[in-house]
Protein backbone atom coordinates (compact mmCIF):
# COMPACT_ATOMS: atom_id res chain seq x y z
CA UNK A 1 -2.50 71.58 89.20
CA UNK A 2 -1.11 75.01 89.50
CA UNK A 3 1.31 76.18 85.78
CA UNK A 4 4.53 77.88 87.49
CA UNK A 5 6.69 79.88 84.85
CA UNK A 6 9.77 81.16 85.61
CA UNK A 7 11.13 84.83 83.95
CA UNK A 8 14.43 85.20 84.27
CA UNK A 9 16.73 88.20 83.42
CA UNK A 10 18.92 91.35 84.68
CA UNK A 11 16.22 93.55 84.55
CA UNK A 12 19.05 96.31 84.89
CA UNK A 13 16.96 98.01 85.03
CA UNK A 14 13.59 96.85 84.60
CA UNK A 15 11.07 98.67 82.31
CA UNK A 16 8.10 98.75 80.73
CA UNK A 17 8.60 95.78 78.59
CA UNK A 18 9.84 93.86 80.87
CA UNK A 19 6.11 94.74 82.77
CA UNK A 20 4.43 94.05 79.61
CA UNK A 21 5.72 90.45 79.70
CA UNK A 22 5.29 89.97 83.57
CA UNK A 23 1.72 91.51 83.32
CA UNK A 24 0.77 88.78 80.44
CA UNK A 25 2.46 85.38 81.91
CA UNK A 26 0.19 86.86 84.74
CA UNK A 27 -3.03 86.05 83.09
CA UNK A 28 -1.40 82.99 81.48
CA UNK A 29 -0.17 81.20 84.14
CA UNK A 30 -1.44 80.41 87.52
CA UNK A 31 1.83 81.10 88.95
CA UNK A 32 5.09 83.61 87.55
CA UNK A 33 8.37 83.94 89.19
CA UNK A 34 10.67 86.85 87.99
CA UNK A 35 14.34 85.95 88.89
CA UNK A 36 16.91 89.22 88.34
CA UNK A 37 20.12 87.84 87.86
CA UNK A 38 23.83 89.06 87.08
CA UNK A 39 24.43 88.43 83.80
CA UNK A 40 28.29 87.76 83.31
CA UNK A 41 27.82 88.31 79.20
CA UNK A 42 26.66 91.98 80.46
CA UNK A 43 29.08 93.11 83.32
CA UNK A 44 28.63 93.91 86.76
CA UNK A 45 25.41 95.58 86.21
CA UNK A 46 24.38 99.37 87.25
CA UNK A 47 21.92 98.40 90.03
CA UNK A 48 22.77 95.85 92.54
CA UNK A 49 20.71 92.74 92.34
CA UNK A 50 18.90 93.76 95.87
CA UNK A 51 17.84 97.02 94.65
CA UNK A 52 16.82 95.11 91.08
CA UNK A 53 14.98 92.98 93.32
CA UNK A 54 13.02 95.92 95.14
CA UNK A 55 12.61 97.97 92.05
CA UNK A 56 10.40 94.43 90.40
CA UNK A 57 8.78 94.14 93.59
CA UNK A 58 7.63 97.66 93.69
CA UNK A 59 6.48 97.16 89.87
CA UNK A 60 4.69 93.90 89.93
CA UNK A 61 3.25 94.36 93.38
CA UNK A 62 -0.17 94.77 91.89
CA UNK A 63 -0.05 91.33 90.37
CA UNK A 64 -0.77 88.86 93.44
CA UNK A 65 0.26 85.88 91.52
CA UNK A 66 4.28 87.44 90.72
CA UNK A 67 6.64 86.42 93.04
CA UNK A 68 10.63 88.46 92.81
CA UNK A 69 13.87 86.35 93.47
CA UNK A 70 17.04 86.81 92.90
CA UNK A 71 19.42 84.10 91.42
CA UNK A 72 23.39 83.40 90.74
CA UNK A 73 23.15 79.85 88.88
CA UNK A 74 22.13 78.24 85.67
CA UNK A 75 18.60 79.15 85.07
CA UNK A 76 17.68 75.68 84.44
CA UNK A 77 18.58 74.76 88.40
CA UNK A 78 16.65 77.60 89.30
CA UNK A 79 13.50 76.51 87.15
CA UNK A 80 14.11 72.87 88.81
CA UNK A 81 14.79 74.51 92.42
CA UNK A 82 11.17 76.75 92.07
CA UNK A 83 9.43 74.09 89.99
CA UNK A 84 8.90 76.14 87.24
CA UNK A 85 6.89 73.96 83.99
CA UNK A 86 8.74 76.27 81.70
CA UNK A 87 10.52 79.42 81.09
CA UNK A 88 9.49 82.28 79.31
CA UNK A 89 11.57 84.74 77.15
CA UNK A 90 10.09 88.15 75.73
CA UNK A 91 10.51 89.10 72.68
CA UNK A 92 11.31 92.35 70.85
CA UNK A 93 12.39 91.77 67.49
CA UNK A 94 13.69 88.85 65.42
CA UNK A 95 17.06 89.48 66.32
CA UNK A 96 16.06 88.53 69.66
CA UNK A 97 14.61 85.21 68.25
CA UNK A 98 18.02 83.61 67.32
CA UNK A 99 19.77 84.52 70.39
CA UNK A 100 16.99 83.13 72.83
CA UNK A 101 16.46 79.98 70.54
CA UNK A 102 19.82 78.78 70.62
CA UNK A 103 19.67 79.32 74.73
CA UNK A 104 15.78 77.44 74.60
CA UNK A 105 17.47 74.56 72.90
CA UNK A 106 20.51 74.77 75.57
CA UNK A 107 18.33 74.82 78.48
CA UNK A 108 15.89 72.20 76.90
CA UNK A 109 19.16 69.63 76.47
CA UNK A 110 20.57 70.04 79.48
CA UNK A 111 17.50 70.00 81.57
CA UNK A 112 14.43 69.21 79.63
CA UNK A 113 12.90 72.56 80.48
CA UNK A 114 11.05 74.22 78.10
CA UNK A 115 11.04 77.93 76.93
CA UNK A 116 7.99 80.08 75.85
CA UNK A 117 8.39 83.13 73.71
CA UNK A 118 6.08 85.96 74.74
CA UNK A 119 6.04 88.70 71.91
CA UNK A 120 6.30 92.50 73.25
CA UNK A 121 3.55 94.61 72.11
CA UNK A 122 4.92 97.04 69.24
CA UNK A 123 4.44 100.46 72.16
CA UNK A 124 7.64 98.84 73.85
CA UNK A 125 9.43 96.48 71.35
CA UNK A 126 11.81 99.34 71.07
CA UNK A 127 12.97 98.99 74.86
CA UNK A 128 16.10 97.62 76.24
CA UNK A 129 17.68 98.27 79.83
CA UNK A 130 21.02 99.33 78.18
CA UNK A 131 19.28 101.98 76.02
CA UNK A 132 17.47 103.30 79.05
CA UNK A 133 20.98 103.75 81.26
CA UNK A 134 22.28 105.25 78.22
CA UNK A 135 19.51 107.88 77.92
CA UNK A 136 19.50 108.36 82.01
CA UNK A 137 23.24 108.91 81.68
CA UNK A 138 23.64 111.63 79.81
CA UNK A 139 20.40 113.27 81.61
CA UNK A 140 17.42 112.24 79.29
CA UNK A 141 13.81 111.69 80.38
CA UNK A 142 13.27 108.31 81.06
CA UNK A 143 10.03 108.06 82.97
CA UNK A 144 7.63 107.23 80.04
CA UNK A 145 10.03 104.30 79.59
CA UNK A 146 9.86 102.52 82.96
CA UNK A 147 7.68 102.35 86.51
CA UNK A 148 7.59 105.60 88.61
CA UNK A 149 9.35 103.85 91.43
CA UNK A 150 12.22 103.24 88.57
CA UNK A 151 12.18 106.28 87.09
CA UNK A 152 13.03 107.52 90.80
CA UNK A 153 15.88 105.45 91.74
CA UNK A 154 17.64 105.97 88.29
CA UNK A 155 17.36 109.78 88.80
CA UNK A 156 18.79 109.49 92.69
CA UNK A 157 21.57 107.19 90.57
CA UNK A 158 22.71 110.23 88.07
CA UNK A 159 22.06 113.04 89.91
C-alpha cells in the first residue's frame, strides 16, 4: 500500500527550503501532495494561488511522484479529501517547533491525522517567503534563494 503525505503551505513564494522538504518526503514517501493555500494569519498573499500553483509545478516537476493543488479549507479535510496518512511540516528552527506542535496536536484532535516534522538542512534554515519578498522589494538578488522559474516571476513582479 502506497504512503500519501500531504505538504501544505502558502508557499508565497516558494523557495529553496520549501524544495528541500518536497525533494526529501519525495524519497520518503511513495506519494507527496503540495497544497498552496491562502493563509488568513498572513494576508492576501503577493502571488495569487494559481500562479503559486504554477511556480511549485515548475519546481517540483522533476519529481514524478509530487503532485501541486491548491486548497481553501482546513487542512485536515484536505488530508481526508486526498487520503493523505499524514502531514508533514518543515522545520527551520525551534521557534518553528512550538508553533507547528500546537497546530500537529490541533489537527491530530480534530481529525486523527498525524503530522511529521522534516528538519531543513542548515544551507536553507535561514529561508522564509516573507524575507525573500522583502529582499525582492526593495531590489535585492534573490535567485540563489529560490528556483529559476521563481526568481523570474518575482523580478517581472517588481520591476
Amino acid at each position: 500500500m502506497a504512503t500519501r503525505v500531504l505538504y501544505p503551505g502558502s508557499f508565497d513564494p516558494v523557495h529553496n527550503g520549501h524544495i528541500e522538504i518536497i525533494e526529501t518526503a519525495a524519497t520518503l514517501f511513495d506519494e507527496v501532495v503540495v497544497a498552496a493555500m491562502r493563509n488568513p494569519q498572513k494576508g492576501g498573499g503577493v502571488f495569487g494561488l494559481d500562479v503559486r500553483q504554477d511556480m511549485l509545478c515548475e519546481s517540483v516537476a522533476h519529481l514524478p511522484n509530487v503532485e501541486v493543488t491548491m486548497f481553501s479549507s482546513l487542512v485536515v479535510d484536505l488530508a481526508k479529501d486526498m487520503e493523505a496518512d499524514f502531514i508533514i511540516k518543515g522545520l527551520r528552527a525551534v521557534s518553528d517547533f512550538e508553533n507547528e506542535l500546537q497546530m500537529a496536536q490541533m489537527n491530530n484532535a480534530v481529525s486523527g491525522v498525524h503530522t511529521l516534522f522534516v528538519p531543513s538542512a542548515s544551507r536553507s534554515s535561514f529561508l522564509a517567503s516573507k524575507f525573500i519578498r522583502e529582499i525582492a522589494k526593495f531590489g535585492g538578488d534573490v535567485s540563489s534563494m529560490v528556483p529559476e522559474s521563481v526568481n523570474k516571476r518575482i523580478a517581472d513582479l517588481y520591476r
